[in-house]
Protein backbone atom coordinates (compact mmCIF):
# COMPACT_ATOMS: atom_id res chain seq x y z
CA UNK A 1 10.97 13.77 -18.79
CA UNK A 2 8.76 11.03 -17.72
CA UNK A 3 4.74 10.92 -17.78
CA UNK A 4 4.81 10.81 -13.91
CA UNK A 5 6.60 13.95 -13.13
CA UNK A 6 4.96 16.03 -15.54
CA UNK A 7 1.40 14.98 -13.44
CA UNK A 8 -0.15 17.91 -11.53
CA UNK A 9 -3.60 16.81 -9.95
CA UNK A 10 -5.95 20.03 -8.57
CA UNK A 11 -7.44 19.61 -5.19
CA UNK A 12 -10.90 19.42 -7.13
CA UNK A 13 -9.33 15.83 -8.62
CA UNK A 14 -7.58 14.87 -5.67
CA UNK A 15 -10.85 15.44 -3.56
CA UNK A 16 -13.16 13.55 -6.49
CA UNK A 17 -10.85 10.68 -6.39
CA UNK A 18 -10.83 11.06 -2.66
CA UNK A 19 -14.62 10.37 -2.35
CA UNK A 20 -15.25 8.00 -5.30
CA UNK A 21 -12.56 5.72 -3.60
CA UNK A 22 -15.01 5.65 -0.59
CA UNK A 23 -17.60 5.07 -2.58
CA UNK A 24 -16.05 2.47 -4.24
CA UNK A 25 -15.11 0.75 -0.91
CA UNK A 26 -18.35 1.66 0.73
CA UNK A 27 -16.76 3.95 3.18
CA UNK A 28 -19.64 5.91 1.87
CA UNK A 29 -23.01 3.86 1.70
CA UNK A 30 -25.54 3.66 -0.79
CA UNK A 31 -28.26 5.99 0.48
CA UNK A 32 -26.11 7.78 2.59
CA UNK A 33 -26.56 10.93 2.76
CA UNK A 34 -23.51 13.28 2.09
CA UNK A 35 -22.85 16.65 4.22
CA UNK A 36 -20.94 19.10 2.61
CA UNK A 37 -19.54 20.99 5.59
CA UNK A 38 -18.68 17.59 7.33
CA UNK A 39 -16.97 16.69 4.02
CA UNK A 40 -15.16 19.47 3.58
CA UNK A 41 -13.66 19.58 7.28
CA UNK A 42 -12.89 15.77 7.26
CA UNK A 43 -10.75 16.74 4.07
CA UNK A 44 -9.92 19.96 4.85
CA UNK A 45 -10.43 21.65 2.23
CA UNK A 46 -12.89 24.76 1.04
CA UNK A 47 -15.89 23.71 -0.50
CA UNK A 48 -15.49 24.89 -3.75
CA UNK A 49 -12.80 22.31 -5.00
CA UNK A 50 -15.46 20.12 -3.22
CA UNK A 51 -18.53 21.28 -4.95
CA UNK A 52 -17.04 20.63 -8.11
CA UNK A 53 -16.00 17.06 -7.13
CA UNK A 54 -18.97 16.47 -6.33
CA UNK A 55 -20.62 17.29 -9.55
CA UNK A 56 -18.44 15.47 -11.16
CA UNK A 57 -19.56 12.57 -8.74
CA UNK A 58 -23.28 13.63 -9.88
CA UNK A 59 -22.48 14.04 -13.50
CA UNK A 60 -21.14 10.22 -13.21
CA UNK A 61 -24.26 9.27 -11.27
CA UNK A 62 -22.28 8.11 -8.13
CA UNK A 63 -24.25 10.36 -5.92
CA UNK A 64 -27.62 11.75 -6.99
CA UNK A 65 -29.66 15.02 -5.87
CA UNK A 66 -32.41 15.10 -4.32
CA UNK A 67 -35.42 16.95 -4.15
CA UNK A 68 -34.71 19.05 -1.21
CA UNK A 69 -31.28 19.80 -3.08
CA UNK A 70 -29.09 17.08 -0.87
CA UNK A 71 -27.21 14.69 -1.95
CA UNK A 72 -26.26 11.08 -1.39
CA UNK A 73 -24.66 8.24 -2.29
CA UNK A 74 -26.11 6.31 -5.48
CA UNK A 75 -27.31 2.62 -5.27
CA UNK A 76 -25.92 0.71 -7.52
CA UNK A 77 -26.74 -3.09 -8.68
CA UNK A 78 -23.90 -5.40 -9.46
CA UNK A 79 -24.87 -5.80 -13.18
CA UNK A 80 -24.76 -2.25 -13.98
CA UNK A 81 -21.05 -1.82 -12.49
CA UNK A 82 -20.64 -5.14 -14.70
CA UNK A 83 -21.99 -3.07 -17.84
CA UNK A 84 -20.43 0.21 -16.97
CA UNK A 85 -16.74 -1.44 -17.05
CA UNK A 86 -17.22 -3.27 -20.31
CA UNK A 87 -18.98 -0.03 -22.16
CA UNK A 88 -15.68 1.68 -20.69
CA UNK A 89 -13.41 -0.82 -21.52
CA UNK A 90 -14.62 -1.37 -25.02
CA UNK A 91 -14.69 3.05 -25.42
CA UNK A 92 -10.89 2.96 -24.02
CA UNK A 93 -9.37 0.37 -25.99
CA UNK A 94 -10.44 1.72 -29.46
CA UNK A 95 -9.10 5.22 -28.65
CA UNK A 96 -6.04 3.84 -27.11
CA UNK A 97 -5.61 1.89 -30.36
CA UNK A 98 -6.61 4.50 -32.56
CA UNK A 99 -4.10 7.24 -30.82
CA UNK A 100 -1.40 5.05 -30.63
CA UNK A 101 -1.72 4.49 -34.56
CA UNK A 102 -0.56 8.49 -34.76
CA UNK A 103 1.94 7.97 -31.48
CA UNK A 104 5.42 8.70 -31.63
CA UNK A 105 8.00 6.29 -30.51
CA UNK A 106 8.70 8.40 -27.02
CA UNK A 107 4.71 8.28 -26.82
CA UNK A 108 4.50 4.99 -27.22
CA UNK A 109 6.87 4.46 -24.25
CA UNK A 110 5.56 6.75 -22.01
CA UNK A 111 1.79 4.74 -22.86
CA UNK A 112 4.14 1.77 -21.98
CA UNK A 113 5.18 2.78 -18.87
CA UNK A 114 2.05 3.90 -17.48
CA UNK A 115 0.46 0.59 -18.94
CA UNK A 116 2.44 -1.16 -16.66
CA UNK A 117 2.10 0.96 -13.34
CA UNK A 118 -2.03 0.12 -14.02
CA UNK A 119 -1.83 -3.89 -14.08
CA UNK A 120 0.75 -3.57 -11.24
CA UNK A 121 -1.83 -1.18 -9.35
CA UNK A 122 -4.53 -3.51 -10.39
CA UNK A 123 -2.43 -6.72 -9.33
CA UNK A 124 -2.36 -4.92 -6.11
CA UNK A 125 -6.05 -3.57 -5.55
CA UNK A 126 -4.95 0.04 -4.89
CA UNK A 127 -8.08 2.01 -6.25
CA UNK A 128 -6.27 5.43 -5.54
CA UNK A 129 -3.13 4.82 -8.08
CA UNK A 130 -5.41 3.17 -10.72
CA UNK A 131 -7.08 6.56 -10.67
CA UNK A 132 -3.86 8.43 -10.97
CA UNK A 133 -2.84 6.48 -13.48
CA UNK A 134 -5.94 6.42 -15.44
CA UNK A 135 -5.22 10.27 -15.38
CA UNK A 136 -1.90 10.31 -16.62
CA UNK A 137 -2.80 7.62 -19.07
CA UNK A 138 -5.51 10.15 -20.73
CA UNK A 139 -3.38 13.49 -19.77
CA UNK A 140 -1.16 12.45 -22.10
CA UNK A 141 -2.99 11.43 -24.67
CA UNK A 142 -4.61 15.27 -24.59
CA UNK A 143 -1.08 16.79 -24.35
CA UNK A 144 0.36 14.87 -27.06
CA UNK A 145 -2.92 15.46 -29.31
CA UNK A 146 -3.49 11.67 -29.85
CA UNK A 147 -7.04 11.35 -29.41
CA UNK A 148 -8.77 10.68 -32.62
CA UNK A 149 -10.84 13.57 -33.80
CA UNK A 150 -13.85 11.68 -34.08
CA UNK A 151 -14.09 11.53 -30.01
CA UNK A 152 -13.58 15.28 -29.29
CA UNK A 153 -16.82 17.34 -28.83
């Protein structure tokens, strides 16, 4: 069966992927102020699934609390998205390279095939499927137990 059809996303995801794309392409400005209510009817959902997208959000410093308990959007500078995606690229490739070491040959190809489907997203500019695939990329390494030891807590 292929990586694709085996990926289920929860609304929780869907809805964190949701908002960090409009983040990302500053539907959502830095500073702005985020309602939760508002949110939640605009995406029509309850706001459970969205209170726990949006601590992952907070957890990843895209949106920070404030005092008063609200939240908004984080600013961000253009060197520290510059940092942030070579610190992450450097992390993925050396557990990519170490769990493929211990990868099957049908692992390997189903790496392969989601591999591709990110530079074609990429090549594109379609933030959304990057996302999706970034999820299926690591959903499989969980499922298939490839991740080194060393990196689980």
């Amino acid at each position: 069966m292929q990586a694709r059809n085996k990926l289920r996303l929860s609304t929780k995801d869907l809805v964190y992927m949701e908002i960090k794309d409009k983040i990302i392409k500053c539907e959502l400005k830095p500073d702005q102020i985020l309602n939760e209510e508002q949110l939640a009817n605009e995406l029509e959902i309850s706001r459970t699934p969205l209170r726990e997208a949006l601590q992952r959000l907070e957890a990843q410093e895209l949106i920070k609390r404030q005092k008063n308990g609200r939240l908004r959007v984080a600013s961000i500078s253009a060197e520290e998205v510059r940092e942030m995606f070579n610190v992450r690229t450097l992390l993925e490739g050396l557990i990519t390279r170490e769990a493929t070491l211990k990868a099957t040959e049908e692992e390997v190809v189903k790496l392969e095939e989601i591999t591709r489907s990110l530079t074609e997203a990429k090549r594109v500019r379609m933030l959304f499927i990057l996302e999706v695939c970034f999820i299926t990329f690591y959903t499989i390494l969980v499922e298939t137990k490839l991740q080194p030891k060393s990196y689980i807590n």
